[in-house]
Protein backbone atom coordinates (compact mmCIF):
# COMPACT_ATOMS: atom_id res chain seq x y z
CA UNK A 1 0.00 0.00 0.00
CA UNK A 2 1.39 3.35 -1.02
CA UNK A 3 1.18 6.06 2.25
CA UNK A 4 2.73 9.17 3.28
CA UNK A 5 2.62 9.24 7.25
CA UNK A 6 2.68 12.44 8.94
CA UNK A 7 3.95 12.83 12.86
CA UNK A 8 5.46 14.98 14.83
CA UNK A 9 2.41 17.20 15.55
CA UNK A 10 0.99 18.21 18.99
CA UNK A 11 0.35 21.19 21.34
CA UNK A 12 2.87 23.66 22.18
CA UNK A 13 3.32 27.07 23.10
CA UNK A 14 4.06 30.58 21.45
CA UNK A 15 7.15 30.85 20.15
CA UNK A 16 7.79 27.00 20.84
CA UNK A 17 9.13 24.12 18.23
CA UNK A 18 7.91 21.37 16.91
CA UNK A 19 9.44 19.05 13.78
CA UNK A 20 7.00 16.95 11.76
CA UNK A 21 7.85 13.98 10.14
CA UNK A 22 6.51 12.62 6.38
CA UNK A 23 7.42 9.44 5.68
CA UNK A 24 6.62 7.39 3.06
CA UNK A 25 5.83 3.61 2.45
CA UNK A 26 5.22 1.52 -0.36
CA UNK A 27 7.53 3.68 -2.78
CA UNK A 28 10.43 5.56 -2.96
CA UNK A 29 10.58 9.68 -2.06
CA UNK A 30 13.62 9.82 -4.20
CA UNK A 31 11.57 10.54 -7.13
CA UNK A 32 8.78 12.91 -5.43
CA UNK A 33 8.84 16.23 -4.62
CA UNK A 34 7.41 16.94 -1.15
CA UNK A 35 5.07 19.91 -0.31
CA UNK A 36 3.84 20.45 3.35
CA UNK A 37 0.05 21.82 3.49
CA UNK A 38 -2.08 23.21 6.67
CA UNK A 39 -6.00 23.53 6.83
CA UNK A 40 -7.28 24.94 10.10
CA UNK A 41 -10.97 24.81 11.36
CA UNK A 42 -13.32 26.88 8.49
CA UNK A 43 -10.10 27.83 6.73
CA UNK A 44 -9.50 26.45 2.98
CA UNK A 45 -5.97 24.07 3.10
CA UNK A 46 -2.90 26.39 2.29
CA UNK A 47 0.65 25.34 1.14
CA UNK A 48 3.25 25.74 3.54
CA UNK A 49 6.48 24.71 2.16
CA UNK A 50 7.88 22.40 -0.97
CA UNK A 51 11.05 21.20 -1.49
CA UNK A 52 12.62 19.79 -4.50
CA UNK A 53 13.52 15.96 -5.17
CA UNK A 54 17.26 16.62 -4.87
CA UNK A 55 16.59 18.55 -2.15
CA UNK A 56 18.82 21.60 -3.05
CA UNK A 57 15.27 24.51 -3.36
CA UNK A 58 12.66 24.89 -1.13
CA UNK A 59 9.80 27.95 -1.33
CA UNK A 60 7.65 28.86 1.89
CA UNK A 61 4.45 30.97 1.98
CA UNK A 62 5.32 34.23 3.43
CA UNK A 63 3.82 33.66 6.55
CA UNK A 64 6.45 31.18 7.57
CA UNK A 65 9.50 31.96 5.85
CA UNK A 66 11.97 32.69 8.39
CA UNK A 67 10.33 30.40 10.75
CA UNK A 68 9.56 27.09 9.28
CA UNK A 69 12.65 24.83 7.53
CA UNK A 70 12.18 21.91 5.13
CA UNK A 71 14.31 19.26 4.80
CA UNK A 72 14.80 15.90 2.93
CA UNK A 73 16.68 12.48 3.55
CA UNK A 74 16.52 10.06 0.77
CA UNK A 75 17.74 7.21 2.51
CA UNK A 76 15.46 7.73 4.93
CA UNK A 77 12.57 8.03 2.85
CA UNK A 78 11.75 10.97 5.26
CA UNK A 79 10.85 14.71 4.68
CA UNK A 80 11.05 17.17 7.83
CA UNK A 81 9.11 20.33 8.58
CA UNK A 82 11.22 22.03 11.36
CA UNK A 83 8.78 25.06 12.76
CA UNK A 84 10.24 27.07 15.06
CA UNK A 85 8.46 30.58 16.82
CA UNK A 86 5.35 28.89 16.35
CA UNK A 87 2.55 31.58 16.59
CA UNK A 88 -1.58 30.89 17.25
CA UNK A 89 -2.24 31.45 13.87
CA UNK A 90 -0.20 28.15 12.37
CA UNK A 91 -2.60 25.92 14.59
CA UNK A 92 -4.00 23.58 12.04
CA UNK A 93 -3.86 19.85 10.53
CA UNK A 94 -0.78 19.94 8.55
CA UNK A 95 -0.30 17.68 5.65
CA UNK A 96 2.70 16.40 3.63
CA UNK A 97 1.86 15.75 -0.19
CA UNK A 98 4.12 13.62 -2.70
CA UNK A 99 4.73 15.32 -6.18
CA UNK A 100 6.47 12.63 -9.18
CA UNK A 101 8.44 13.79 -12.18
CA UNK A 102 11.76 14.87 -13.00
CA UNK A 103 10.29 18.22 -13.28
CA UNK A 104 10.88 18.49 -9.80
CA UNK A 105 14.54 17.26 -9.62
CA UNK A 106 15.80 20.86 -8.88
CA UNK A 107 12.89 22.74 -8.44
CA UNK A 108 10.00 22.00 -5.61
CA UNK A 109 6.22 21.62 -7.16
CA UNK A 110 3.98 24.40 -6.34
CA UNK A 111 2.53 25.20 -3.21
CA UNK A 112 -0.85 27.02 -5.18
CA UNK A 113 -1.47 24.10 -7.76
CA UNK A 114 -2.28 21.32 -5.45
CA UNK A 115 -3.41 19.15 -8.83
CA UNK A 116 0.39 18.30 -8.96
CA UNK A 117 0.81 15.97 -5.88
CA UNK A 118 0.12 12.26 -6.43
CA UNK A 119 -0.51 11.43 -2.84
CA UNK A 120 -1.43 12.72 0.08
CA UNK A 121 -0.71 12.00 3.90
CA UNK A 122 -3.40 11.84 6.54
CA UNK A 123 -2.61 15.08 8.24
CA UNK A 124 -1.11 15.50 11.86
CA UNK A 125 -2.43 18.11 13.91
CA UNK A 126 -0.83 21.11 15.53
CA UNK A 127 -2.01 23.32 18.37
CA UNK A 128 -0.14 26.39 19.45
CA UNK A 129 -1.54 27.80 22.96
CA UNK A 130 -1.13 31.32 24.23
């Protein structure tokens, strides 16, 4: 069965940290760009972050560049979403999506067009408390 797994999500406060996990089984992530998505409660799902299949570009909406780092290892068949001065506003379901194609090699998949990602992870939740 081909899955991407989130984890790494939970309840932390302001300006706390938190790393979530994407992790795939059932296929390879060495030919799939990642993106990371968020939906909170009544809100439509936004893109977050994407990083490329080699790993060397990565694009952020601006509301967490600065803050949030993505991060790749192949071997692992593991993408990371290190978010750090987490602020009340990024409390949502975050999901990891899996983008195929050597378009991708160097450049990450857009965050906007979601029609590009072949799968899609089950979403882990995170909750950032005042």
């Amino acid at each position: 069965q081909l899955q991407l797994v989130e984890s790494g999500g939970g309840l932390v406060q302001i300006g706390g940290s938190l790393r979530l996990s994407c992790a795939a089984s059932g296929f390879s992530l060495e030919h799939y760009a990642i993106g990371w998505f968020r939906q909170a409660p009544g809100k439509e799902r936004e893109g977050v972050s994407a990083i490329s299949i080699r790993g060397n570009s990565a694009i952020y909406v601006d509301s967490v560049q600065g803050r949030f780092t993505v991060s790749r290892d192949n071997a692992k068949n593991t993408v990371y979403l290190q978010m750090n001065s987490l602020k009340p506003e990024d409390t949502a379901a975050y999901f990891c999506a899996a983008a195929y194609g050597s378009s991708w090699y160097y450049q990450p998949a857009s965050i906007v067009e979601t029609s590009q990602y072949d799968y899609w992870g089950q979403g882990t939740q995170v909750t950032v408390s005042p």
